[in-house]
N, C-alpha and C. Protein backbone atom coordinates (compact mmCIF):
# COMPACT_ATOMS: atom_id res chain seq x y z
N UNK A 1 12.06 -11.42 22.75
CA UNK A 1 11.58 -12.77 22.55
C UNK A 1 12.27 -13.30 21.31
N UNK A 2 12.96 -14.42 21.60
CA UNK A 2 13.39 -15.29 20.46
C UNK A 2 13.15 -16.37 20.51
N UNK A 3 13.41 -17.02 18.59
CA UNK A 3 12.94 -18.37 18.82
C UNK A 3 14.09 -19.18 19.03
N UNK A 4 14.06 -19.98 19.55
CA UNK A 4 15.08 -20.95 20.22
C UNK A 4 15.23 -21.96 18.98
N UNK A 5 14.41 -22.78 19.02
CA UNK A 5 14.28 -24.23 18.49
C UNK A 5 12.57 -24.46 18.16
N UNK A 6 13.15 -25.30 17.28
CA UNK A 6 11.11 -26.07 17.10
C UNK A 6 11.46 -27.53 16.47
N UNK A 7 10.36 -27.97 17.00
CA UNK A 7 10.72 -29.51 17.00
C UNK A 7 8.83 -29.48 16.53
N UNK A 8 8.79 -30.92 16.56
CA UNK A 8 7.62 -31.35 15.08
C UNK A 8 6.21 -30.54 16.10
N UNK A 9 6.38 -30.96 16.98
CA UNK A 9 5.07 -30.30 18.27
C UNK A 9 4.91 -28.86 19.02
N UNK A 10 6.60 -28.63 18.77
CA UNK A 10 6.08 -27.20 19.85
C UNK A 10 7.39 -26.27 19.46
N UNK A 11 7.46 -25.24 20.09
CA UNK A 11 8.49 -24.12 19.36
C UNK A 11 8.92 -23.79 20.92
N UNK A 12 10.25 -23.01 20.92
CA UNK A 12 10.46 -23.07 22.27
C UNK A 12 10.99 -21.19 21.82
N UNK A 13 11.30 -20.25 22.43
CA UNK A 13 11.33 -19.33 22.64
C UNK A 13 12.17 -18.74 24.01
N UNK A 14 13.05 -17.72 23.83
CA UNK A 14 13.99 -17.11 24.91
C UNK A 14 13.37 -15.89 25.08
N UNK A 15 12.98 -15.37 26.58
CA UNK A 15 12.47 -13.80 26.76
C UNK A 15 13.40 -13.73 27.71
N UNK A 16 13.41 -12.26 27.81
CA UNK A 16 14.34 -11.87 29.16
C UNK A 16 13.30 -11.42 30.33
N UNK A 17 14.27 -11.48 31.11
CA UNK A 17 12.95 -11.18 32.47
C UNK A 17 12.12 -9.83 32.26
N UNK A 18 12.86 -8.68 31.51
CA UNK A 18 11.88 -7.37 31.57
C UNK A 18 10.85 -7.85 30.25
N UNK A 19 11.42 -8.77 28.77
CA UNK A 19 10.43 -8.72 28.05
C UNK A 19 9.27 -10.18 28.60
N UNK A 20 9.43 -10.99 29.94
CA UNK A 20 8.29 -11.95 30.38
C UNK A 20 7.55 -10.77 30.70
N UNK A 21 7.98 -9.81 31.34
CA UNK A 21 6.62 -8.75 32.21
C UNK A 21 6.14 -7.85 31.36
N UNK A 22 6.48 -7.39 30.19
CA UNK A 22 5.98 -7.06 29.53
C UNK A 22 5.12 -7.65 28.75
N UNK A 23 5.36 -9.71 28.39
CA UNK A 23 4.33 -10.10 27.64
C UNK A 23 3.17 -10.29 28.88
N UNK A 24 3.25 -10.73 30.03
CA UNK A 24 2.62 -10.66 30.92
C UNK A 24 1.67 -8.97 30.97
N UNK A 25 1.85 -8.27 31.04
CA UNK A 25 1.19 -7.12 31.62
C UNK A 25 0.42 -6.87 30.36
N UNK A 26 0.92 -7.03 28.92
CA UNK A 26 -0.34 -7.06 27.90
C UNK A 26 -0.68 -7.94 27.48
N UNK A 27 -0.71 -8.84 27.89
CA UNK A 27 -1.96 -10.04 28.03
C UNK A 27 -3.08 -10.01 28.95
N UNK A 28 -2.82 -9.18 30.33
CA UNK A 28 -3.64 -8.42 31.14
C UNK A 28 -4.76 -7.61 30.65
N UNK A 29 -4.17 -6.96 29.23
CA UNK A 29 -5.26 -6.06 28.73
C UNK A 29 -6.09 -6.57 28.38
N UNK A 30 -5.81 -8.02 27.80
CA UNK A 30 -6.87 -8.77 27.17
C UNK A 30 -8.45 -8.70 27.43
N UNK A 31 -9.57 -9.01 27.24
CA UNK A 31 -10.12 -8.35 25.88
C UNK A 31 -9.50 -6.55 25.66
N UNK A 32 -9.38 -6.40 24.50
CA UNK A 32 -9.68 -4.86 24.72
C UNK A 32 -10.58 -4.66 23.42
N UNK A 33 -10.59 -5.37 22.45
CA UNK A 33 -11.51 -4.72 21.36
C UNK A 33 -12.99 -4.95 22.11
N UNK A 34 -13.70 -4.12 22.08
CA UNK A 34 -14.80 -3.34 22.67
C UNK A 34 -15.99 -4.58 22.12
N UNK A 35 -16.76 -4.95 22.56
CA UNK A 35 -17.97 -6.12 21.76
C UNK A 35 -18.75 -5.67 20.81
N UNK A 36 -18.60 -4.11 20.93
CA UNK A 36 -19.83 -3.44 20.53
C UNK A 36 -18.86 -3.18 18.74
N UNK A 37 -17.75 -3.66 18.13
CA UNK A 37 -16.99 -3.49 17.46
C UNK A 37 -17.18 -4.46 16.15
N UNK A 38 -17.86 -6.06 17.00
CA UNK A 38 -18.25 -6.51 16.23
C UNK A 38 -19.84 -6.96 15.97
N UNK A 39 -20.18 -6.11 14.71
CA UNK A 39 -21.88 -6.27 14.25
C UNK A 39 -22.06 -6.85 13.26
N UNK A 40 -22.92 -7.33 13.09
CA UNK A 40 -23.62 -7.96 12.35
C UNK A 40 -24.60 -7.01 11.35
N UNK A 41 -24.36 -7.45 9.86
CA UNK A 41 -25.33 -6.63 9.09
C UNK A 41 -26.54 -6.58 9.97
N UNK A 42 -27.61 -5.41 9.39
CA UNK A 42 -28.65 -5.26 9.69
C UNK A 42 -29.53 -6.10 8.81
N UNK A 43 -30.72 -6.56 8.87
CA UNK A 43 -31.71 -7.34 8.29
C UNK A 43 -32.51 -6.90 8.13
N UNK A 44 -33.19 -7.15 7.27
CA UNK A 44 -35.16 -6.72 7.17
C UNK A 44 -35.82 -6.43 8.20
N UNK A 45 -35.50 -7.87 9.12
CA UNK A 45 -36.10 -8.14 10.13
C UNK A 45 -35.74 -8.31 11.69
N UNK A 46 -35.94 -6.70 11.76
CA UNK A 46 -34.99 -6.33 12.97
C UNK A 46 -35.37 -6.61 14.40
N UNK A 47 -35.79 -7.96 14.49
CA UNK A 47 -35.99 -8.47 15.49
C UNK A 47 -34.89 -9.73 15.57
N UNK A 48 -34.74 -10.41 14.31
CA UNK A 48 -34.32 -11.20 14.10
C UNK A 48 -32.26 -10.96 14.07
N UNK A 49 -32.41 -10.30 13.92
CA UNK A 49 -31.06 -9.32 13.92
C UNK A 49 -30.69 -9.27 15.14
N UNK A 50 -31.70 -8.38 16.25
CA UNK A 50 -31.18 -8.33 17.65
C UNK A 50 -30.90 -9.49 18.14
N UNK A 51 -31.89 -10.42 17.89
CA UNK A 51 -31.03 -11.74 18.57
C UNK A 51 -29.95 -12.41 17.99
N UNK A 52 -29.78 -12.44 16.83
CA UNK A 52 -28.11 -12.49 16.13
C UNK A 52 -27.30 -11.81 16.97
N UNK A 53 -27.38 -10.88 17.03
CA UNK A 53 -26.62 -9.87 17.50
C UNK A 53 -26.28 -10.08 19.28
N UNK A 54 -27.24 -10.56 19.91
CA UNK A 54 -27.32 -10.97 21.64
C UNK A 54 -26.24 -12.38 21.28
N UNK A 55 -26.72 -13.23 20.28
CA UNK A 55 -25.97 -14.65 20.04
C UNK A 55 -24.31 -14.27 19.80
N UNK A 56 -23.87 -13.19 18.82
CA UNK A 56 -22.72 -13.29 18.56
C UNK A 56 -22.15 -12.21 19.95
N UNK A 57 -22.86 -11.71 20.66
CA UNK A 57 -21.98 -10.53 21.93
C UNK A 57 -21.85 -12.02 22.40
N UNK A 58 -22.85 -13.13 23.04
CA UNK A 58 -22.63 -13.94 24.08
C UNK A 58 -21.25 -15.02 23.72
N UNK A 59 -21.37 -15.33 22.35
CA UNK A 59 -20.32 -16.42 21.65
C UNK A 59 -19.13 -15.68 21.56
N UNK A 60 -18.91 -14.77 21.51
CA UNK A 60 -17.85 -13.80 21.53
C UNK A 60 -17.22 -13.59 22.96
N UNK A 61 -18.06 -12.91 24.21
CA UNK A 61 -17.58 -13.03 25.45
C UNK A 61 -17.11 -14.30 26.08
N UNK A 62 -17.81 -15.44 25.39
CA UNK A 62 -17.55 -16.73 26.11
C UNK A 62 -16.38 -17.27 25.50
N UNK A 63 -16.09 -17.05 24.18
CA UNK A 63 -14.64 -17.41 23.44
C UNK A 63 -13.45 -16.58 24.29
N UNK A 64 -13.76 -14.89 24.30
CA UNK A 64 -12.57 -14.15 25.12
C UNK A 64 -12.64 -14.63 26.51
N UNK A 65 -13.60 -15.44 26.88
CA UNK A 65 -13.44 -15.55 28.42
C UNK A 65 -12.16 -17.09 28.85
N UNK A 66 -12.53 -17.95 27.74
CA UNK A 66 -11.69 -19.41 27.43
C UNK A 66 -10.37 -19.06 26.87
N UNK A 67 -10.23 -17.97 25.70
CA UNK A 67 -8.93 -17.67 25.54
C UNK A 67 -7.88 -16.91 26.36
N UNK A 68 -8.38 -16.16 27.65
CA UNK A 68 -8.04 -15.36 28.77
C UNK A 68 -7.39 -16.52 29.13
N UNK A 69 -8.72 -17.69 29.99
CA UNK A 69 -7.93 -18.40 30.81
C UNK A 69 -6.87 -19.50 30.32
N UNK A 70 -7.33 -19.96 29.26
CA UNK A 70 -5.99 -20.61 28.29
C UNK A 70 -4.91 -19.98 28.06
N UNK A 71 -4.65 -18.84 27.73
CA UNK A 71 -3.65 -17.98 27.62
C UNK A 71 -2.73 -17.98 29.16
N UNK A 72 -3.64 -17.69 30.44
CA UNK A 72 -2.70 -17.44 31.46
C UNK A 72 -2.32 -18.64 32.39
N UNK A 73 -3.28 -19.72 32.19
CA UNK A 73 -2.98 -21.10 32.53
C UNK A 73 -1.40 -21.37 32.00
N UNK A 74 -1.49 -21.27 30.41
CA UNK A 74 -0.37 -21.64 29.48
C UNK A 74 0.63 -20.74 30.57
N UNK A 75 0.86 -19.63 30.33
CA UNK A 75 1.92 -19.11 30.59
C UNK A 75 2.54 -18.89 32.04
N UNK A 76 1.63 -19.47 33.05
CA UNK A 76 1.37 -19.87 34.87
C UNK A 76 1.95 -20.98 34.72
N UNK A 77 2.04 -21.91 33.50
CA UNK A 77 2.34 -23.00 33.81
C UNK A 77 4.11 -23.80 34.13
N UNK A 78 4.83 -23.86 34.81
CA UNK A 78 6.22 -24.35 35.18
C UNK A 78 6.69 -25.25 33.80
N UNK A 79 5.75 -26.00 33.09
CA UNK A 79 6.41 -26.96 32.39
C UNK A 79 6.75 -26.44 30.94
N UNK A 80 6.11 -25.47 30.94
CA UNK A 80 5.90 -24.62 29.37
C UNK A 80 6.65 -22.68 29.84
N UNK A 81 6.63 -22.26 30.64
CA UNK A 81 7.70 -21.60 31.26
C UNK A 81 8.36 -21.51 31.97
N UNK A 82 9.83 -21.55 32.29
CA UNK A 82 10.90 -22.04 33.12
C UNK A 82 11.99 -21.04 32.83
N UNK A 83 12.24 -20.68 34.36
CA UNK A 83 13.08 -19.42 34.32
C UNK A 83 14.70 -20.73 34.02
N UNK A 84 15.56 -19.84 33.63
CA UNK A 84 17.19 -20.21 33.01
C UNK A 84 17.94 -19.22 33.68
N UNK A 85 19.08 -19.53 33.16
CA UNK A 85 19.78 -18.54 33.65
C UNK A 85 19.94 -16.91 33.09
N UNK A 86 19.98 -16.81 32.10
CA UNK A 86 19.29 -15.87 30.91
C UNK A 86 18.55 -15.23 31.36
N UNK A 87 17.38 -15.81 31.58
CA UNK A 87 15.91 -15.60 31.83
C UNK A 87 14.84 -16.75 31.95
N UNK A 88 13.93 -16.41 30.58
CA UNK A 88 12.75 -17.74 30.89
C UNK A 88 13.08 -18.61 29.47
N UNK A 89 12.45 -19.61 29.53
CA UNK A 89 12.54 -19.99 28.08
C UNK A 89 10.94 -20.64 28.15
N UNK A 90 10.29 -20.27 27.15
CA UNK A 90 8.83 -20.28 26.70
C UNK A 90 8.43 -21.39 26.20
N UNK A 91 7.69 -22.97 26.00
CA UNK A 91 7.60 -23.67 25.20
C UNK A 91 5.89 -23.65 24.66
N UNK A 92 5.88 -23.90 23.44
CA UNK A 92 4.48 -23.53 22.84
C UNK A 92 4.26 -24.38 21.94
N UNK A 93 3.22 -25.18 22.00
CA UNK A 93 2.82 -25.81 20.67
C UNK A 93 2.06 -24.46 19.68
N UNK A 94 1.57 -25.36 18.40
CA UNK A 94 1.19 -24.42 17.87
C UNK A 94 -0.28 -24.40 17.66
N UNK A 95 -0.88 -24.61 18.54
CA UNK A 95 -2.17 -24.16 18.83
C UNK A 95 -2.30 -23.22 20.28
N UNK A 96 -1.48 -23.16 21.40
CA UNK A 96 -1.19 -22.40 21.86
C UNK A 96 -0.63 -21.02 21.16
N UNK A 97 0.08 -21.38 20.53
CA UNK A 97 1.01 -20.01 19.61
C UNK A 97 -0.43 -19.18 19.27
N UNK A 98 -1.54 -20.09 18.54
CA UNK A 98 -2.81 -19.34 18.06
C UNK A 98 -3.38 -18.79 19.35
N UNK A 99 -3.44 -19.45 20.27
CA UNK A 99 -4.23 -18.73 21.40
C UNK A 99 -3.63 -17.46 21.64
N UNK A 100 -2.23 -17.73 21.62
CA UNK A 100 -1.85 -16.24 22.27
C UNK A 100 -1.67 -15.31 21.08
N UNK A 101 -1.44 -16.01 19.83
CA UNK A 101 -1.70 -14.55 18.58
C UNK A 101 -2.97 -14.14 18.86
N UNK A 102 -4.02 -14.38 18.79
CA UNK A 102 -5.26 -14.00 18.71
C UNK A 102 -5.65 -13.29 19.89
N UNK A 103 -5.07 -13.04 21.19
CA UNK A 103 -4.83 -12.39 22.50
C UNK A 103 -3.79 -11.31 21.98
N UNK A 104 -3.17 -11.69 21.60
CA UNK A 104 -2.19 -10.29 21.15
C UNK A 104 -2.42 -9.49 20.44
N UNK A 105 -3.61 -9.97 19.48
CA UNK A 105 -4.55 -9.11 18.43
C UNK A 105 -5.37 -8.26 18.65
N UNK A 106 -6.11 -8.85 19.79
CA UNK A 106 -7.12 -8.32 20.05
C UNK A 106 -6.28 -7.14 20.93
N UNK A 107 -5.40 -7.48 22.28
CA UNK A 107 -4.82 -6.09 22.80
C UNK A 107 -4.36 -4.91 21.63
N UNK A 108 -3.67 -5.66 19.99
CA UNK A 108 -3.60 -4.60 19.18
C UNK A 108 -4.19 -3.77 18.78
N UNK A 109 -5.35 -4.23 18.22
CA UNK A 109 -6.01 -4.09 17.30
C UNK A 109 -7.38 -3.21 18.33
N UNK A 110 -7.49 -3.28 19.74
CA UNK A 110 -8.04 -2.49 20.47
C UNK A 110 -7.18 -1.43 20.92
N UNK A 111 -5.90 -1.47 21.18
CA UNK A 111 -5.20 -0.42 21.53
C UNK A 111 -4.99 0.71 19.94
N UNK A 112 -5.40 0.23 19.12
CA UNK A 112 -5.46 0.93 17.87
C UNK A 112 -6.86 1.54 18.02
N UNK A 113 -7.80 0.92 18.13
CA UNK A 113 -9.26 1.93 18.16
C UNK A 113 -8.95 2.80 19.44
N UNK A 114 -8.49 2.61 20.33
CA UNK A 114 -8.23 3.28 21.70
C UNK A 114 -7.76 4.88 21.20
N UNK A 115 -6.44 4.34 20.27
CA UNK A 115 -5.67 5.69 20.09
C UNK A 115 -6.52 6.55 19.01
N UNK A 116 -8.00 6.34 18.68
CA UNK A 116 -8.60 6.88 17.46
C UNK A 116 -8.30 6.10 16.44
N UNK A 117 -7.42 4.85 16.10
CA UNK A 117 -7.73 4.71 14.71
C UNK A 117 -6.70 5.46 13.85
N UNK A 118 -5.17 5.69 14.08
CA UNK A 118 -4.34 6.56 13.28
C UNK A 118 -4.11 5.76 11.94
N UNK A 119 -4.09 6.58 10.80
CA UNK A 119 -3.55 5.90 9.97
C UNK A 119 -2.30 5.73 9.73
N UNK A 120 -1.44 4.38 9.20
CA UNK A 120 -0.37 4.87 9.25
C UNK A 120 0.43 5.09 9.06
N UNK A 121 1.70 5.24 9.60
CA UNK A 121 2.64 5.77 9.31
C UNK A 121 2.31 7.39 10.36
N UNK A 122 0.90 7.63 11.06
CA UNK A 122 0.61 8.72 11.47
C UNK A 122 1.07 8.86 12.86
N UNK A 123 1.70 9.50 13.88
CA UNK A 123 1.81 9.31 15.18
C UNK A 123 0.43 9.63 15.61
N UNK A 124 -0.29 9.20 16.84
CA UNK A 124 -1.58 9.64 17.48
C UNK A 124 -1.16 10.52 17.93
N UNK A 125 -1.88 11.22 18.33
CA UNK A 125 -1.91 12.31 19.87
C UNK A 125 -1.78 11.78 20.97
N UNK A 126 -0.28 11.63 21.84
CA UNK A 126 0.21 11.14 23.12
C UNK A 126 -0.58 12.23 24.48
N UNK A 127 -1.58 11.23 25.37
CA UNK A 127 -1.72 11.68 26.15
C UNK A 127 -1.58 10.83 27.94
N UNK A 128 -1.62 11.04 28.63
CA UNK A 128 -1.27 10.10 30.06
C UNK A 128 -1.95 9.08 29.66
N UNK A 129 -3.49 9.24 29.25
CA UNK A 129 -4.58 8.01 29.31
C UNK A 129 -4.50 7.50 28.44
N UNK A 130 -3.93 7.48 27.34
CA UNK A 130 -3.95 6.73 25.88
C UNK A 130 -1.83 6.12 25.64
N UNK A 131 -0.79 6.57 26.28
CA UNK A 131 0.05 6.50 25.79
C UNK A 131 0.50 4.82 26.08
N UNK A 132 -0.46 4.23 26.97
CA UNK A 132 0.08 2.79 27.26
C UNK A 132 -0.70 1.91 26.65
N UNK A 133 -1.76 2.70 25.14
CA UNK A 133 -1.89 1.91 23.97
C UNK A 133 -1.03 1.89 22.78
N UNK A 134 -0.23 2.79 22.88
CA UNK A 134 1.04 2.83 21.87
C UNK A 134 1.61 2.30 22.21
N UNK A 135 2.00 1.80 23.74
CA UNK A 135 3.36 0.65 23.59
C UNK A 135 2.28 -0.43 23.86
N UNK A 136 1.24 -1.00 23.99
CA UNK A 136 0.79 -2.23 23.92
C UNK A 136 0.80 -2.61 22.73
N UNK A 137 0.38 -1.36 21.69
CA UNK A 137 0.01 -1.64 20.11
C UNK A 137 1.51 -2.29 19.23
N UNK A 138 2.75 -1.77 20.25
CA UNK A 138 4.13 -1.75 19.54
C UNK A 138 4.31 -2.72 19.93
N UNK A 139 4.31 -3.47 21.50
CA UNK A 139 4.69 -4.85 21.75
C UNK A 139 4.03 -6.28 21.06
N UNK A 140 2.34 -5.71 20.83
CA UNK A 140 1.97 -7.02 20.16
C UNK A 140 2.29 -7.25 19.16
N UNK A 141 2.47 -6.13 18.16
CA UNK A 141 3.04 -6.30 17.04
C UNK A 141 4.23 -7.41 17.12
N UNK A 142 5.44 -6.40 17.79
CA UNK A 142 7.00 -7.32 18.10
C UNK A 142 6.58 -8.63 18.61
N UNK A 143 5.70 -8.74 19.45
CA UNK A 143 5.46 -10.23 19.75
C UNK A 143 4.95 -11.33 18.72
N UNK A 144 3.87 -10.86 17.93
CA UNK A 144 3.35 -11.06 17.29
C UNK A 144 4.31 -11.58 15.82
N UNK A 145 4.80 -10.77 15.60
CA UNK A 145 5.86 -11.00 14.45
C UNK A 145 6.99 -12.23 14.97
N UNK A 146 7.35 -12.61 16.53
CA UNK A 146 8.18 -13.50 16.48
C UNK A 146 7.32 -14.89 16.56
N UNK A 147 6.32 -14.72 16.83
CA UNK A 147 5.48 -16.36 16.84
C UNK A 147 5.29 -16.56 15.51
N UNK A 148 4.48 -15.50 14.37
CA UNK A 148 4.72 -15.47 13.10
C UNK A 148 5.90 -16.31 12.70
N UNK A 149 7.00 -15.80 12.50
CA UNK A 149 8.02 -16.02 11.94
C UNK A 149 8.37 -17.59 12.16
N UNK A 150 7.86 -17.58 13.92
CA UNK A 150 8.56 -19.09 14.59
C UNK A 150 7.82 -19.66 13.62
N UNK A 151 6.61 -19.41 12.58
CA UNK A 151 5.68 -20.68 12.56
C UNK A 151 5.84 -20.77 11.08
N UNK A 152 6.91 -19.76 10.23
CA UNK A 152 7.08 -19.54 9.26
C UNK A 152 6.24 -18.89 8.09
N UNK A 153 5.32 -17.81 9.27
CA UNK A 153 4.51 -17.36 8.18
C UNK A 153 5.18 -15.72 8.03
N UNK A 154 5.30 -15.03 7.32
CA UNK A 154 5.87 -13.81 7.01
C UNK A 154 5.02 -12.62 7.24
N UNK A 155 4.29 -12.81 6.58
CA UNK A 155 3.24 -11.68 6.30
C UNK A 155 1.73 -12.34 7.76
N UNK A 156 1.09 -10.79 7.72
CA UNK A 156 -0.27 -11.03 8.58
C UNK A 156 -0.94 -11.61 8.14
N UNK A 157 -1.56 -12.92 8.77
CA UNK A 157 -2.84 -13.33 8.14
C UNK A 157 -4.28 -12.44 8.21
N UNK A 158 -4.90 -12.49 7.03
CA UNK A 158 -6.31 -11.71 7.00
C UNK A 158 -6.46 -11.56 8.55
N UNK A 159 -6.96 -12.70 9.50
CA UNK A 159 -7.81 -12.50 10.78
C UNK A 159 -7.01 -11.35 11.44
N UNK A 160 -5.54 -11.48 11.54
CA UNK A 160 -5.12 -10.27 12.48
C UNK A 160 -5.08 -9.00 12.38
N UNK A 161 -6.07 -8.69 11.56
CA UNK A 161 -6.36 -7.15 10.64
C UNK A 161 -7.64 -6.59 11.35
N UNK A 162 -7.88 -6.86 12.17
CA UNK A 162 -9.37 -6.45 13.14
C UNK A 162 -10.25 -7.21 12.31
């Protein structure tokens, strides 16, 4: 994935046909961080808590359920992806760009609890059932880093840190 061009509204981007199916197939994973991942302190009043807690699982499933279909609408769509001769060329504003960082995060940042949680610089333990969270964890990154860059930010922002 490269960036092409950006103009005041939208950023345009070059993939090749093996890296469209690859952003395609982990965007598929989408949700993967687990619901049960994000809690809420405990309270005094642990009644009052559980329903915090029912409020943020439901506001949470209903956000991953809108960013799913925004995400694959966007990228289903002919006018914003268009195969070339090359390949495709991608066009994205940059509130789309957020939809799909925050989809690419979450496949990360779950394919990281998946593999245990390595620290790093650590390799995990490669097994059949876990090894297609190491390359999801490696592609969102690479993906991740070229919308970054398109948008001129360098470094991770806090949110994409789980």
């Amino acid at each position: 994935m490269n960036a092409r061009r950006s103009g005041k509204d939208h950023h345009i981007f070059h993939l090749g046909p093996r890296e469209k199916d690859l952003l395609f197939q982990t965007i598929k994973l989408y949700p993967l961080v687990p619901a049960s991942h994000y809690q809420l302190s405990k309270s005094k009043n642990a009644a009052q808590s559980d329903e915090n807690q029912r409020l943020l699982d439901e506001s949470l499933a209903e956000q991953r359920q809108q960013n799913r279909k925004q995400v694959l609408e966007l990228l289903n769509d002919p006018q914003r992806l268009r195969e070339t001769k090359s390949g495709f060329e991608l066009k994205l504003a940059p509130t789309q760009m957020e939809w799909l960082l925050q989809v690419l995060n979450d496949v990360r940042v779950g394919s990281w609890l998946s593999l245990g949680e390595p620290e790093p610089g650590k390799e995990p333990e490669l097994t059949e059932q876990n090894a297609r969270f190491l390359l999801a964890m490696e592609l969102c990154g690479a993906f991740e880093s070229m919308l970054l860059a398109a948008l001129g930010i360098r470094e991770s922002p806090g949110w994409m840190n789980g």
